[in-house]
Protein backbone atom coordinates (compact mmCIF):
# COMPACT_ATOMS: atom_id res chain seq x y z
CA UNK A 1 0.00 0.00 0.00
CA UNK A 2 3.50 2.66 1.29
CA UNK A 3 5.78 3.59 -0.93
CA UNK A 4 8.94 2.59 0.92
CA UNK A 5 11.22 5.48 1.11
CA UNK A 6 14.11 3.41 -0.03
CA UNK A 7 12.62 2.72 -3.36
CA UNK A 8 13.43 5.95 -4.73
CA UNK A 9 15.47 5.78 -7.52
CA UNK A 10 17.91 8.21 -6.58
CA UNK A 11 18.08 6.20 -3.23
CA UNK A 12 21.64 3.84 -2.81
CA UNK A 13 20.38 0.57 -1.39
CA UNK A 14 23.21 0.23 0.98
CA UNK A 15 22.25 3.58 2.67
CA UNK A 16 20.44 2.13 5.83
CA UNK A 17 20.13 4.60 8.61
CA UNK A 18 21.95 2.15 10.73
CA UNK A 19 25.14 2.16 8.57
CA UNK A 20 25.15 6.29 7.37
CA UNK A 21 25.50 7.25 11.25
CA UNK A 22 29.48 8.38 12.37
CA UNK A 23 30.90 5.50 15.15
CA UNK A 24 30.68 9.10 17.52
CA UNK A 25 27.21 10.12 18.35
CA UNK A 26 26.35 13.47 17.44
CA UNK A 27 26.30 15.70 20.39
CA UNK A 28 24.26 18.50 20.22
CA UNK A 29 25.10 21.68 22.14
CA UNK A 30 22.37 23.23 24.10
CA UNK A 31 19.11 22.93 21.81
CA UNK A 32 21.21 23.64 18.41
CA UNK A 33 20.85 20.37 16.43
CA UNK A 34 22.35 22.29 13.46
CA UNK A 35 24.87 19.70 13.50
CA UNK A 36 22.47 16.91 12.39
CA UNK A 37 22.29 16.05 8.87
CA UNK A 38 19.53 14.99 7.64
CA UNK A 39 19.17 12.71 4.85
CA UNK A 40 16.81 14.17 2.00
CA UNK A 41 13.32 12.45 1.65
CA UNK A 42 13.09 9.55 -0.55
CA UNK A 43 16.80 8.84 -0.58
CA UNK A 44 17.72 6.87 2.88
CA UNK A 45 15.98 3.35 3.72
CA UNK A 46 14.38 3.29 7.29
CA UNK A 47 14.71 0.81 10.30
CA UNK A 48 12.62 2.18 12.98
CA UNK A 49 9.04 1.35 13.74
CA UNK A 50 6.43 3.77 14.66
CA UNK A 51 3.64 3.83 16.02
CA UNK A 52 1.10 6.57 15.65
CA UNK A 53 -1.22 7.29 18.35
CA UNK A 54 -4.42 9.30 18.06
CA UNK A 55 -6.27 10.16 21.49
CA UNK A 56 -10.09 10.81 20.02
CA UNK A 57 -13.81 11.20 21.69
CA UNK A 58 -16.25 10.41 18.92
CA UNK A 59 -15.49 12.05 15.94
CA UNK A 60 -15.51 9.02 13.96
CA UNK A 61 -15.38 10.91 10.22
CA UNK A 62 -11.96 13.10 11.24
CA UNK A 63 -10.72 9.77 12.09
CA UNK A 64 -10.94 8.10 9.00
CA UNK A 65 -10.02 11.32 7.31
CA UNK A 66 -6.89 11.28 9.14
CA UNK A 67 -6.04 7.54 9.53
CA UNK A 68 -6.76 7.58 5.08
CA UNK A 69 -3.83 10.42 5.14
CA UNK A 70 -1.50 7.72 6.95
CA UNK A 71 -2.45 4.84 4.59
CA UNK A 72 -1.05 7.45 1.86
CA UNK A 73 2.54 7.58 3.19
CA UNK A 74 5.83 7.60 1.81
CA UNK A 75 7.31 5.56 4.89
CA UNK A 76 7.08 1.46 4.32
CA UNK A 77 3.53 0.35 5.71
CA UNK A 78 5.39 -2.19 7.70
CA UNK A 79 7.20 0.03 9.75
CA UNK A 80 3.62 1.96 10.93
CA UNK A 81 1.25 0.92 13.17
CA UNK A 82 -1.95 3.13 13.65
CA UNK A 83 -3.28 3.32 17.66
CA UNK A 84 -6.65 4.95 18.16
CA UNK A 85 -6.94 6.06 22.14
CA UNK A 86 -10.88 5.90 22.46
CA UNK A 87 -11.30 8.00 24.97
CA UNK A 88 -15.50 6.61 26.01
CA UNK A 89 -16.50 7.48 22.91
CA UNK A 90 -20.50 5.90 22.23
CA UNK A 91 -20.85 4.31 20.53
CA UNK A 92 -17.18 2.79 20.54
CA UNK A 93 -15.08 4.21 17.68
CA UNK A 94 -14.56 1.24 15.14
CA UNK A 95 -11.59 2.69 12.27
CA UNK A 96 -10.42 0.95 9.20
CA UNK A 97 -6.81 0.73 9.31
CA UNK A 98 -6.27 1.45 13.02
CA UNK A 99 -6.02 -0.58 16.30
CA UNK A 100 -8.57 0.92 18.74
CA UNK A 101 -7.93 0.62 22.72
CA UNK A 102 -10.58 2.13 24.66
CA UNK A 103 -9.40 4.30 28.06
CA UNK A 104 -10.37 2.39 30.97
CA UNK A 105 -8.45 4.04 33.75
CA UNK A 106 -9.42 7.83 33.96
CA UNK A 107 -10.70 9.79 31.14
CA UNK A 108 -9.62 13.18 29.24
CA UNK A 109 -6.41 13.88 26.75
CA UNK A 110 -3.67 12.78 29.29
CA UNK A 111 -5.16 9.57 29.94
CA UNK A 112 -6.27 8.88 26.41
CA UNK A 113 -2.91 9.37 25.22
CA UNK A 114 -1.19 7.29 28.06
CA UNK A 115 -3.46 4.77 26.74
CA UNK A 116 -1.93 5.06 23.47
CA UNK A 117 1.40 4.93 24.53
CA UNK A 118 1.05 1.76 26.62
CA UNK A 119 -0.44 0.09 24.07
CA UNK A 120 2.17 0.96 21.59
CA UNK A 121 4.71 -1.50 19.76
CA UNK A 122 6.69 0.63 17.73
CA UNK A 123 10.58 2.17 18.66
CA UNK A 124 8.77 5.85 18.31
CA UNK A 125 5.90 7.19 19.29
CA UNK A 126 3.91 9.74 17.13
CA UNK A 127 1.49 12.03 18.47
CA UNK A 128 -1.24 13.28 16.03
CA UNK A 129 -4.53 15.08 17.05
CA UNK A 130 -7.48 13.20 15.42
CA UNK A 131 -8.19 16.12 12.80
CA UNK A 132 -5.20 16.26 11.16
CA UNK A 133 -4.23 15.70 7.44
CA UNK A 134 -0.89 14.53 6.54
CA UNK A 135 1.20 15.44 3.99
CA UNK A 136 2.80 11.80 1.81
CA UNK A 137 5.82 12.40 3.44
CA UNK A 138 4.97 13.83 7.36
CA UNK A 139 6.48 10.51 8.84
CA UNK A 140 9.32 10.15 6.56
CA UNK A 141 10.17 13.39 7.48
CA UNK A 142 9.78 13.15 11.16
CA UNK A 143 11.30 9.84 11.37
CA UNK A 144 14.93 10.79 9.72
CA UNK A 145 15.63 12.19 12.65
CA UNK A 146 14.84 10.07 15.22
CA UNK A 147 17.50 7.49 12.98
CA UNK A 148 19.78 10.11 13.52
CA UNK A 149 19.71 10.12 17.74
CA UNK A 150 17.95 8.57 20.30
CA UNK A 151 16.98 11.56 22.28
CA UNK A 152 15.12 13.81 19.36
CA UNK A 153 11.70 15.02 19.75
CA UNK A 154 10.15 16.36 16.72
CA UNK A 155 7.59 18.54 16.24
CA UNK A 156 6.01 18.61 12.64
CA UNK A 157 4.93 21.56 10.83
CA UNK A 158 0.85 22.19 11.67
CA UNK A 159 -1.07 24.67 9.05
CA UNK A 160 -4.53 25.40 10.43
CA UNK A 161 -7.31 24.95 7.70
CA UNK A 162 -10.91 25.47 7.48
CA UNK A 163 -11.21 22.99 5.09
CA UNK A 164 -8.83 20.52 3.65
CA UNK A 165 -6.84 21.33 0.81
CA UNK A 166 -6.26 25.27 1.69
CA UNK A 167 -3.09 26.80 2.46
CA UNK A 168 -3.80 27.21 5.71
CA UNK A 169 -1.36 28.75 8.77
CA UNK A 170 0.75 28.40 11.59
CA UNK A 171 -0.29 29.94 15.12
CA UNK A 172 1.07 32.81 15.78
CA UNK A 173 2.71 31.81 19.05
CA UNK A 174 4.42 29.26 17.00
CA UNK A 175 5.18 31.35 14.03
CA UNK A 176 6.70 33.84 16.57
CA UNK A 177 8.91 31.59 18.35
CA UNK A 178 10.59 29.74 15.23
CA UNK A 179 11.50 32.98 13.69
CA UNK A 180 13.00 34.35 17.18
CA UNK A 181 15.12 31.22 18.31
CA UNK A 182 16.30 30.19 14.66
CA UNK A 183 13.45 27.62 14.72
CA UNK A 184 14.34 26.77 18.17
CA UNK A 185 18.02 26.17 17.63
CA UNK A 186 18.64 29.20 20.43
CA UNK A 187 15.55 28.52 22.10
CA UNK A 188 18.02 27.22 24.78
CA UNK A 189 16.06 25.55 27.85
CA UNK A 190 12.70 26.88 26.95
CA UNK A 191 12.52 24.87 23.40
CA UNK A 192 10.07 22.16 24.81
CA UNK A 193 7.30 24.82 25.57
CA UNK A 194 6.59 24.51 21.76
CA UNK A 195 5.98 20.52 21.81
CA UNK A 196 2.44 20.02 21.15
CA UNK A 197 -0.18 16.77 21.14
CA UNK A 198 -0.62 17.85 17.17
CA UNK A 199 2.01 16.74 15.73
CA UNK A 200 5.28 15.60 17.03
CA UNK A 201 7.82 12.05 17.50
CA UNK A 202 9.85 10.90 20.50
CA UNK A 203 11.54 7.57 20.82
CA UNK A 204 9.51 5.26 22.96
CA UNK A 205 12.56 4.26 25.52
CA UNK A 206 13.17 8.52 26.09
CA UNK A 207 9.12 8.93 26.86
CA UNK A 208 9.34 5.92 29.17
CA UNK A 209 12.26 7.39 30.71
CA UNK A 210 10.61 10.70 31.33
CA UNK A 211 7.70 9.27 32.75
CA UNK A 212 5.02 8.57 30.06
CA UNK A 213 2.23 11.15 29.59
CA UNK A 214 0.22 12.78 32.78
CA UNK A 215 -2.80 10.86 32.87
CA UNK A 216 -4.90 13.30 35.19
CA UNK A 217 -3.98 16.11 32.75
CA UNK A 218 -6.72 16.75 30.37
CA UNK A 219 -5.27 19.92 29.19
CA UNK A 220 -1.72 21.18 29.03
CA UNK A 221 -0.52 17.59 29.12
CA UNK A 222 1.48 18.26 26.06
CA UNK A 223 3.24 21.64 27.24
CA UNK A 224 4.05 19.34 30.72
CA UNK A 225 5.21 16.51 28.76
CA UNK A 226 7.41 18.36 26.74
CA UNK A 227 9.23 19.87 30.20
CA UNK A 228 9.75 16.13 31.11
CA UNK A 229 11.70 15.15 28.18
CA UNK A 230 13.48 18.47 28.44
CA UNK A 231 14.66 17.23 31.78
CA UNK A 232 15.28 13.60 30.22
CA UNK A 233 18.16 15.25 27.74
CA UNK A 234 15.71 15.59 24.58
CA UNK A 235 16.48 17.95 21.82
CA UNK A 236 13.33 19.42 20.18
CA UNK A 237 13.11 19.38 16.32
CA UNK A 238 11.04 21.15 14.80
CA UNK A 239 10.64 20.18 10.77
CA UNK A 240 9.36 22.45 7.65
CA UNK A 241 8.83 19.16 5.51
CA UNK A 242 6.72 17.65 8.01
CA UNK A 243 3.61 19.30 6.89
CA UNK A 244 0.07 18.82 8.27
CA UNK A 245 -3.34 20.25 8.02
CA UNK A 246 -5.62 20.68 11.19
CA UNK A 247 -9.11 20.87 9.60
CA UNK A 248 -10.35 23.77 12.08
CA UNK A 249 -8.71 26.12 15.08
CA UNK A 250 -7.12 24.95 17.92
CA UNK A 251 -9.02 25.39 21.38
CA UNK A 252 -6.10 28.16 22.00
CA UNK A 253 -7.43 29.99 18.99
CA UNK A 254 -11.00 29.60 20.00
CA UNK A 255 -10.28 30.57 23.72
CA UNK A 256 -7.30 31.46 24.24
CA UNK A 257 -7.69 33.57 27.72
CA UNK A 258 -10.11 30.37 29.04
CA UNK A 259 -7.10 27.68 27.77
CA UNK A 260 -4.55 29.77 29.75
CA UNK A 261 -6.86 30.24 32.72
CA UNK A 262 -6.93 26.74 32.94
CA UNK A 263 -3.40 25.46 32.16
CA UNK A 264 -1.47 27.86 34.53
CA UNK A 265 -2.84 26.70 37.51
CA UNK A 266 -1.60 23.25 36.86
CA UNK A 267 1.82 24.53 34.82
CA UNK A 268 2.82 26.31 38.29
CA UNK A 269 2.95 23.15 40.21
CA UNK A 270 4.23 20.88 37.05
CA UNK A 271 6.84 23.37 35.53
CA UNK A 272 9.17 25.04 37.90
CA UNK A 273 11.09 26.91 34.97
CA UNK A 274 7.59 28.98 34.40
CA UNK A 275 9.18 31.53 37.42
CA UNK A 276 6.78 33.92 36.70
CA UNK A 277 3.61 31.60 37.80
CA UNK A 278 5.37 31.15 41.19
CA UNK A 279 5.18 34.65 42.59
CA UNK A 280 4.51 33.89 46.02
CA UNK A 281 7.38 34.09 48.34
CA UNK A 282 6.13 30.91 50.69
CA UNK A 283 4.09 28.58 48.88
CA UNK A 284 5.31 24.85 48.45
CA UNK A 285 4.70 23.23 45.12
CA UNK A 286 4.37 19.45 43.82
CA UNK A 287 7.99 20.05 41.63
CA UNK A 288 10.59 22.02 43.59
CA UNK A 289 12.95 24.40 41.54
CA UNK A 290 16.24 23.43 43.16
CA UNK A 291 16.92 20.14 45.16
CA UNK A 292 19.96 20.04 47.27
CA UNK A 293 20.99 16.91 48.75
CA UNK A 294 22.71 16.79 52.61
CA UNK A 295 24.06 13.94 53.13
CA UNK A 296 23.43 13.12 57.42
CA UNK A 297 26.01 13.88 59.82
CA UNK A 298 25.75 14.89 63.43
CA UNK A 299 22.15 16.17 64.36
CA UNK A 300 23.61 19.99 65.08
CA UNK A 301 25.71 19.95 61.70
CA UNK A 302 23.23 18.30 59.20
CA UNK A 303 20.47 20.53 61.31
CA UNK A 304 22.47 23.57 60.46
CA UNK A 305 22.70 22.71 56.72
CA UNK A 306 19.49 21.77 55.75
CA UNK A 307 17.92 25.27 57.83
CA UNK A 308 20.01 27.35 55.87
CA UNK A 309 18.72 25.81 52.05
CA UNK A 310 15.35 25.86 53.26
CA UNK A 311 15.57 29.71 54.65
CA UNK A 312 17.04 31.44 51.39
CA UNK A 313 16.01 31.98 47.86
CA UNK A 314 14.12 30.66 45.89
CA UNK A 315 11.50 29.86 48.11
CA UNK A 316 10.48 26.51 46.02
CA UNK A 317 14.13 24.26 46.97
CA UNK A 318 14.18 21.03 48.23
CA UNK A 319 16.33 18.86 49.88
CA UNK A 320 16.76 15.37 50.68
CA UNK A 321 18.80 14.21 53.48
CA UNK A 322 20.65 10.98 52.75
CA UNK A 323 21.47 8.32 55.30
CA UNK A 324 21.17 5.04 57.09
CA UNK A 325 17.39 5.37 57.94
CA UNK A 326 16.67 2.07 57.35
CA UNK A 327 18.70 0.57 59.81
CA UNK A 328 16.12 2.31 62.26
CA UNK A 329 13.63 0.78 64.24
CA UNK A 330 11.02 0.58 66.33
CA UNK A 331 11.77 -1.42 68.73
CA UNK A 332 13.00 -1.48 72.22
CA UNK A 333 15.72 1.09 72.57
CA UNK A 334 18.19 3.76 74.77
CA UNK A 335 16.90 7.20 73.95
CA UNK A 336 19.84 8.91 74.83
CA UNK A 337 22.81 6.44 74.11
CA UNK A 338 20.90 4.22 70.79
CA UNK A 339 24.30 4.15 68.45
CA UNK A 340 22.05 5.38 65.52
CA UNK A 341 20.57 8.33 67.74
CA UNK A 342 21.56 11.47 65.24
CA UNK A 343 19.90 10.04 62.31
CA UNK A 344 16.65 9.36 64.69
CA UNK A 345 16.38 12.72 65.89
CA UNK A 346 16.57 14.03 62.35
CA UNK A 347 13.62 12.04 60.66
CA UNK A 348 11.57 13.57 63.80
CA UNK A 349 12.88 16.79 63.12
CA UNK A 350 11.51 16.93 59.53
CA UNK A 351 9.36 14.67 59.40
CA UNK A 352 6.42 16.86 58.64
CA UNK A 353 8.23 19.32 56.71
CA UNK A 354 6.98 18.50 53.08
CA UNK A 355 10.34 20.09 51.63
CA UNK A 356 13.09 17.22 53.06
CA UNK A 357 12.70 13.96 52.01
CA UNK A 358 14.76 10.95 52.78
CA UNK A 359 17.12 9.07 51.05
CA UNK A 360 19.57 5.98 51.74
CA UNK A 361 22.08 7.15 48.44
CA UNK A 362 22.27 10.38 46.79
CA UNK A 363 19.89 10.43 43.51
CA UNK A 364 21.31 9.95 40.20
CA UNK A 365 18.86 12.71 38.57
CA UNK A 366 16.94 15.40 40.48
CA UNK A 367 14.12 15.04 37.29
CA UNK A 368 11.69 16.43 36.80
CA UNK A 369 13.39 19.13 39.13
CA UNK A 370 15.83 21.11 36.77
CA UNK A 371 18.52 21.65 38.86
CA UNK A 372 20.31 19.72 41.50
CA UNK A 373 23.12 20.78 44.48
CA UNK A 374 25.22 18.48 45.95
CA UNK A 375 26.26 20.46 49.39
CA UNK A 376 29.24 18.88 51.07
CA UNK A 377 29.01 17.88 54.55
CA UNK A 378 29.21 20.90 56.90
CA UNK A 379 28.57 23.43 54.19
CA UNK A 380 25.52 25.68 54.71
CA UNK A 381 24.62 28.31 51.33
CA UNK A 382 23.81 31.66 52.43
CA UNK A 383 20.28 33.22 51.90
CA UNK A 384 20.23 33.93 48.54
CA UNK A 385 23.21 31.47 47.06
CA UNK A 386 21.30 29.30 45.28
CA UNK A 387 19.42 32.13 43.34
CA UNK A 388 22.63 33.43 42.64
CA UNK A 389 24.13 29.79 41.43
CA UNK A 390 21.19 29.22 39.21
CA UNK A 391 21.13 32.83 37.61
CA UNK A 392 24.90 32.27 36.68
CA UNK A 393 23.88 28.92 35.27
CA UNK A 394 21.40 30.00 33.33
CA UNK A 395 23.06 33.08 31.92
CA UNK A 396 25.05 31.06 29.44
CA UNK A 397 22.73 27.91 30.02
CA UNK A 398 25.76 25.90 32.30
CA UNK A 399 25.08 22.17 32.68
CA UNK A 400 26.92 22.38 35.18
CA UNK A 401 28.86 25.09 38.26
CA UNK A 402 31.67 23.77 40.87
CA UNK A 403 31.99 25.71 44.31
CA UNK A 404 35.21 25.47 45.33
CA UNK A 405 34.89 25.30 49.19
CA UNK A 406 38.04 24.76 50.47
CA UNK A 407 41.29 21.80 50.60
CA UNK A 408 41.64 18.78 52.22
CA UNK A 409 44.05 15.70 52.13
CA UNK A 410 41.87 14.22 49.51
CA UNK A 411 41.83 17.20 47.01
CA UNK A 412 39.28 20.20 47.00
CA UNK A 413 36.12 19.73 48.25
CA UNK A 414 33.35 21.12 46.13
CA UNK A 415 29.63 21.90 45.77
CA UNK A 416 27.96 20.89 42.73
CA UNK A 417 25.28 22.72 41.00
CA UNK A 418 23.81 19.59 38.08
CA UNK A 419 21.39 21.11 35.33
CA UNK A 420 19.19 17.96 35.16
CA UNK A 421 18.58 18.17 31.34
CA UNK A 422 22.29 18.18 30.87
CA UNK A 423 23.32 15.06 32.06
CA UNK A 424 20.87 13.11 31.24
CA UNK A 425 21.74 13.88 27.65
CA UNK A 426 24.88 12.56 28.62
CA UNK A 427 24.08 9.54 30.39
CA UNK A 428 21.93 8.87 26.97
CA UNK A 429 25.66 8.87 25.35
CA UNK A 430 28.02 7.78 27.22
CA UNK A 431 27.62 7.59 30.61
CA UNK A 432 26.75 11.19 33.43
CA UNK A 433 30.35 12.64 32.24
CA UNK A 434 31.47 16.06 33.30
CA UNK A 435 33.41 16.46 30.51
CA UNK A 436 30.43 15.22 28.17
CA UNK A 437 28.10 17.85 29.93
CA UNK A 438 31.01 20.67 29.36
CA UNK A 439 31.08 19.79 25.40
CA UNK A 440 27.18 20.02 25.14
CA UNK A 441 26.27 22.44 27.83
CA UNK A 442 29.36 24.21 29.02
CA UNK A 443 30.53 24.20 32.66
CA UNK A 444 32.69 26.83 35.32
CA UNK A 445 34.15 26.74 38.79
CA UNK A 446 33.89 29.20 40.88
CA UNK A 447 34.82 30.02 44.63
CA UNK A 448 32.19 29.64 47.57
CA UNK A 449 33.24 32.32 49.53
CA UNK A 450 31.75 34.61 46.75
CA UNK A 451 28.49 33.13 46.42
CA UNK A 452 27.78 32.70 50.37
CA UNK A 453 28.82 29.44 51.41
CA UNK A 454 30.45 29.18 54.98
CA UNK A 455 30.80 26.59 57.50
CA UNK A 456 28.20 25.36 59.16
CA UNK A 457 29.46 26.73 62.72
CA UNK A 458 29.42 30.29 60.55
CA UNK A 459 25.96 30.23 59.21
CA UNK A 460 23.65 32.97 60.17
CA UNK A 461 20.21 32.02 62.20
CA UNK A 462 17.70 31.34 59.62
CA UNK A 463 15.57 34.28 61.25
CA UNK A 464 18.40 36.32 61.44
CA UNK A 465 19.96 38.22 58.57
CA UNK A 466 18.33 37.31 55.83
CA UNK A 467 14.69 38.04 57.86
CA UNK A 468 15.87 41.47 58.78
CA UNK A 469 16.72 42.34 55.14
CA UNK A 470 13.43 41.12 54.12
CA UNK A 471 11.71 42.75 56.02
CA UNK A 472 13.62 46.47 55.01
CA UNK A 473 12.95 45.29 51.49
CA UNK A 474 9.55 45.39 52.28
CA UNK A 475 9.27 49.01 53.79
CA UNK A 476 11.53 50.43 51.30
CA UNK A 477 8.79 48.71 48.45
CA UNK A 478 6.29 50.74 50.79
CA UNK A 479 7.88 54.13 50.72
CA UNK A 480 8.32 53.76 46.53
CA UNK A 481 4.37 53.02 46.74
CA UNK A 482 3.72 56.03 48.78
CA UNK A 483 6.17 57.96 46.60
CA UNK A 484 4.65 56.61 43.32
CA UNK A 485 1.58 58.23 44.79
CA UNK A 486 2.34 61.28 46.09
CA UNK A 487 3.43 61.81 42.45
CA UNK A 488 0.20 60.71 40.81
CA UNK A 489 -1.18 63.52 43.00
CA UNK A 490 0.78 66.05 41.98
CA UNK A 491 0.34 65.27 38.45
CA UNK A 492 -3.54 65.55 38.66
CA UNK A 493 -2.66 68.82 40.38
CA UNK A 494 -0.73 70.00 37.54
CA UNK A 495 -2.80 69.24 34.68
CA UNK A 496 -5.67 71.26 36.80
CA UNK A 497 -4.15 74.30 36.79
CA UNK A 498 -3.03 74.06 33.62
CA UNK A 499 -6.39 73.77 32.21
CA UNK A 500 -7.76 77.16 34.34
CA UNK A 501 -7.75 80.01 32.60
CA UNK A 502 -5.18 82.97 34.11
CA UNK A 503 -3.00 80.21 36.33
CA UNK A 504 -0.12 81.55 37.60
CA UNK A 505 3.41 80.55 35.66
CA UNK A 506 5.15 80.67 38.79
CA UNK A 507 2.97 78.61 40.89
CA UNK A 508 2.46 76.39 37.73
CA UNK A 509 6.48 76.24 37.66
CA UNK A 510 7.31 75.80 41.12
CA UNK A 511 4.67 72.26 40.85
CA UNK A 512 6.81 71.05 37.88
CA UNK A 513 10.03 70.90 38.71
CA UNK A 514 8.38 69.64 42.19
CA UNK A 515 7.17 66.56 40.71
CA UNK A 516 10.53 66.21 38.38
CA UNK A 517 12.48 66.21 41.47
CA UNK A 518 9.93 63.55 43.33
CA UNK A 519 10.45 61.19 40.17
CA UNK A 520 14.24 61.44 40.23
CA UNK A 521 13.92 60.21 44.17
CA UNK A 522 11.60 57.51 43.63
C-alpha cells in the first residue's frame, strides 16, 4: 500500500540509517541540532518502527479522514502501526486501518494518550490530534531524525485549515517563536514549551524514561510533557517538511484567555522553569525548583545545613537528606545512648516538613526538578546562594557550576550545581560525564566564599539576617508606593491648573520641577 522510502530511484540501497551514522554520536550543544544532517526524503531506507497514536472522543469521520492520510505515506507500511486512544466514545469508535484501545483508567487527553502509549509496539511514538491531514511524506520526514539520535523530539509543521486542501497557517505563538530562536536552535532551555499533542515524535525508551504522559492532565498535558523530556536530555526538532493540516482552530485559537486560565494553575505546580507563575514568596509546590541533597552527619551539623537551604532563595528548593534510615527501628531502645541516635532525631525533626525527604544514596537525577546541588558535609549556602548559582547557570545555560569550598588531604572539596537536562543527555551517550556535559552544555568553577557558602558553625540564624533584610525590602517597596503616589497627586494637580484660565506661571512652575524632582527620588 506505502511507498517505501528506499525505493526511490535516486536512493543507494546500501544507505540504511543504521550504517550512514558516524561511530561518535552526534552531540548536540544546548538545543542547536544544526549539526544533524539529515538525509533528504526519498533517498535513505528506514529501520525504525512507529507507532502513531491518536487520542479521540467520537469524531468518527476526522478519524478516518486522518487515519486515510496515513495509509497514503511515503514511509514502508510495515514500519507503521496506527493506535486509536478511544477516549468513552459511544458508541465505541470502530476505524479501518487502526487498532482501537478504549481508556479504561481515567478519562480526558492525558489519559487517552497514556493509553496510546502503553499500548504501543513501535521504537517511536507519534502524536497526532485526530483532525489532522498529513502530507505523503509527514512521517518520513519526522522519522529521519529520530535514525539520527535517540533523544530527538520532533515537532512537525501544523497549518490550520478550514477545510482541507487550503493553504492554511501556523499559530502565531508558534510562528513567533521559530522565527525568534532560529526555529528553536537558540531557544536554549525553553525549546520544549513549543511541543504540542498535534504533531510531534519521540523515541519510545526517552518517553518511558521521562515518565510517560500525565494521565490526570486533560489539558496542558502536552506543554508538561514536553518539560519532562526536556529534563530527560531531549532535543526538540522542529521540521518544515513535516507538513500537516488541522481541519479547524485549535481550542487556544478559540479561547485562548479560558485555555490559559486553565493550564497555569496546573503549569505552576508541574513546571518550575515557568518563574513567573510562582510569585509567592512561601508557597510549596508538587515540583521544587532546586533540590539540594545533605548527606546526614551529626544532628547539630546536618540541622544547620538543611535550615540554611530551606531559609534562602528561591522559596520553592528542596532537599533530601541521605542516610542510614533504614537501619532504624522501632523497637526497644536507649533514647539517649541508641548508636544510631543522630539520624533518629533528624527524621523527627523533619518529618512533617513537606520540603526534606529521605534518602539511603544520593539520587542519580533530580528530574523532573531542573537543577540539582550536591552540598558537602558541613557546608551551609547563604540566603540567597542558590538564586545566585542558578542565575549564573542559566546566563550562558551551564550544565553544570563547581563551588570550590576549600582543601583537604583528599583534594578540594566542592559543591555541585547539576542542570538535570544536561546530564541526562549525557548519560543517553556515554555515561553522566562532566566532561560530556562541558562539550554540550558548558561548565565553570567558581569560589564559595563569593556566592555565600560558609561553614556550618558560621551560618547565620535562619531568622536572622536574611529576615531582617526582608523585612527592610519590604518598607523600602512601601515608601516607593507612597512615593509613586504622592506623584500621581501632583500630576492631577498639575494638569488642573493648567487647564484654568489665568493660572499663575510661577505657581504652575514651582509644581513642575516639584514633581521632576519627586520622580528622580523615587
Amino acid at each position: 500500500m506505502n511507498k517505501p522510502a528506499g525505493t526511490n530511484k535516486t536512493a543507494d540501497a546500501s544507505h540504511t540509517a543504521g550504517t550512514s551514522r558516524a561511530a561518535r554520536v552526534p552531540r548536540v550543544r544546548h538545543n542547536d541540532y544544526g549539526i544533524l544532517e539529515p538525509p533528504a526524503l526519498g533517498t535513505w531506507r528506514p529501520e525504525l518502527t512507529v507507532s502513531v497514536v491518536i487520542p479521540a472522543h467520537g469524531r468518527q469521520e476526522d478519524l478516518e479522514r486522518t487515519v486515510a492520510s496515513l495509509a497514503a505515506q511515503t514511509y514502508p507500511a510495515e514500519l507503521v502501526e496506527v493506535v486509536v486512544a478511544d477516549d468513552g466514545s459511544e458508541p465505541p469508535l470502530d476505524v479501518p486501518g487502526a487498532r482501537v484501545v478504549r481508556v479504561t483508567d481515567g478519562w480526558g487527553r492525558g489519559a487517552a494518550r497514556e493509553t496510546g502509549r502503553l499500548a504501543a509496539t513501535g521504537d517511536v511514538v507519534h502524536w497526532l490530534d485526530a483532525d489532522m491531514v498529513l502530507a505523503p511524506a509527514h512521517l518520513e520526514a519526522h522519522m529521519r531524525w529520530h535514525h539520527l539520535i535517540d533523544h530527538a523530539v520532533v515537532i512537525g509543521d501544523t497549518r490550520f485549515v478550514d477545510a482541507p486542501g487550503e493553504e492554511g497557517v501556523q499559530s502565531e505563538y508558534t510562528r513567533e517563536t521559530l522565527e525568534s530562536t532560529r526555529m528553536l536552535k537558540d531557544a536554549g532551555a525553553g525549546a520544549y514549551l513549543l511541543h504540542t499533542g498535534a504533531s510531534s515524535s519521540v523515541r519510545a525508551d526517552l518517553l518511558r524514561a521521562a515518565g510517560g504522559v500525565d494521565a490526570g492532565l486533560n489539558m496542558a498535558e502536552d506543554t508538561e510533557l514536553g518539560y519532562r523530556l526536556a529534563q530527560a536530555g531531549a532535543v526538540f526538532i522542529p521540521d518544515p517538511e513535516a507538513r500537516a493540516e488541522h481541519v479547524g482552530p485549535s481550542t487556544v485559537m478559540r479561547r485562548e484567555k479560558d485555555v490559559h486560565r486553565h493550564n497555569w494553575s496546573y503549569l505552576g505546580d508541574l513546571v518550575p522553569e515557568l518563574r513567573w507563575l510562582r510569585a509567592h514568596p512561601h508557597r510549596h509546590w508538587r515540583v521544587p525548583y532546586v533540590r539540594v541533597v545533605v548527606p546526614a552527619t551529626t544532628y547539630e551539623e546536618t540541622r544547620g545545613a538543611v535550615d540554611a537551604v530551606l531559609a534562602g532563595t528561591p522559596a520553592d528548593t528542596a532537599v533530601t537528606i541521605t542516610g542510614p534510615w533504614g537501619e532504624l527501628t522501632d523497637g526497644r531502645r536507649d533514647c539517649l545512648d541508641e548508636p544510631l541516635l543522630d539520624a533518629r532525631l533528624l527524621t523527627h525533626l523533619y518529618r512533617y516538613e513537606p520540603r526534606v525527604r529521605f534518602a539511603e544514596d544520593e539520587p542519580l537525577s533530580a528530574a523532573p526538578t531542573p537543577f540539582l546541588l550536591r552540598l558537602p558535609a558541613g557546608w551551609a549556602p547563604g540566603a540567597d546562594t542558590l538564586s545566585r548559582l542558578v542565575r549564573l547557570a542559566d546566563a550562558d545555560l551551564l550544565g553544570l557550576v563547581c563551588v570550590a569550598l576549600a582543601e583537604s588531604p583528599r583534594g578540594v572539596v566542592a559543591a555541585r550545581l547539576e542542570r538535570t537536562a544536561a546530564f541526562a543527555r549525557a548519560a543517553r551517550l556515554n555515561g553522566a560525564d562532566d566532561d560530556l556535559v562541558d562539550e554540550m552544555f558548558g561548565s565553570l568553577w567558581v569560589s564559595g566564599a563569593e556566592y555565600g557558602f560558609v561553614p556550618v558553625a558560621e551560618a547565620e540564624s535562619p531568622a536572622g539576617d536574611a529576615a531582617r533584610w526582608r523585612a527592610v525590602a519590604a518598607e523600602r517597596l512601601a515608601a516607593v508606593k507612597s512615593l509613586k503616589a504622592e506623584v500621581e497627586r501632583l500630576s492631577a494637580e498639575v494638569e488642573r491648573l493648567s487647564a484654568e484660565a489665568g493660572a499663575e506661571s510661577g505657581e504652575q512652575g514651582r509644581l513642575t520641577s516639584l514633581i521632576r524632582h519627586l520622580r528622580s527620588a523615587g
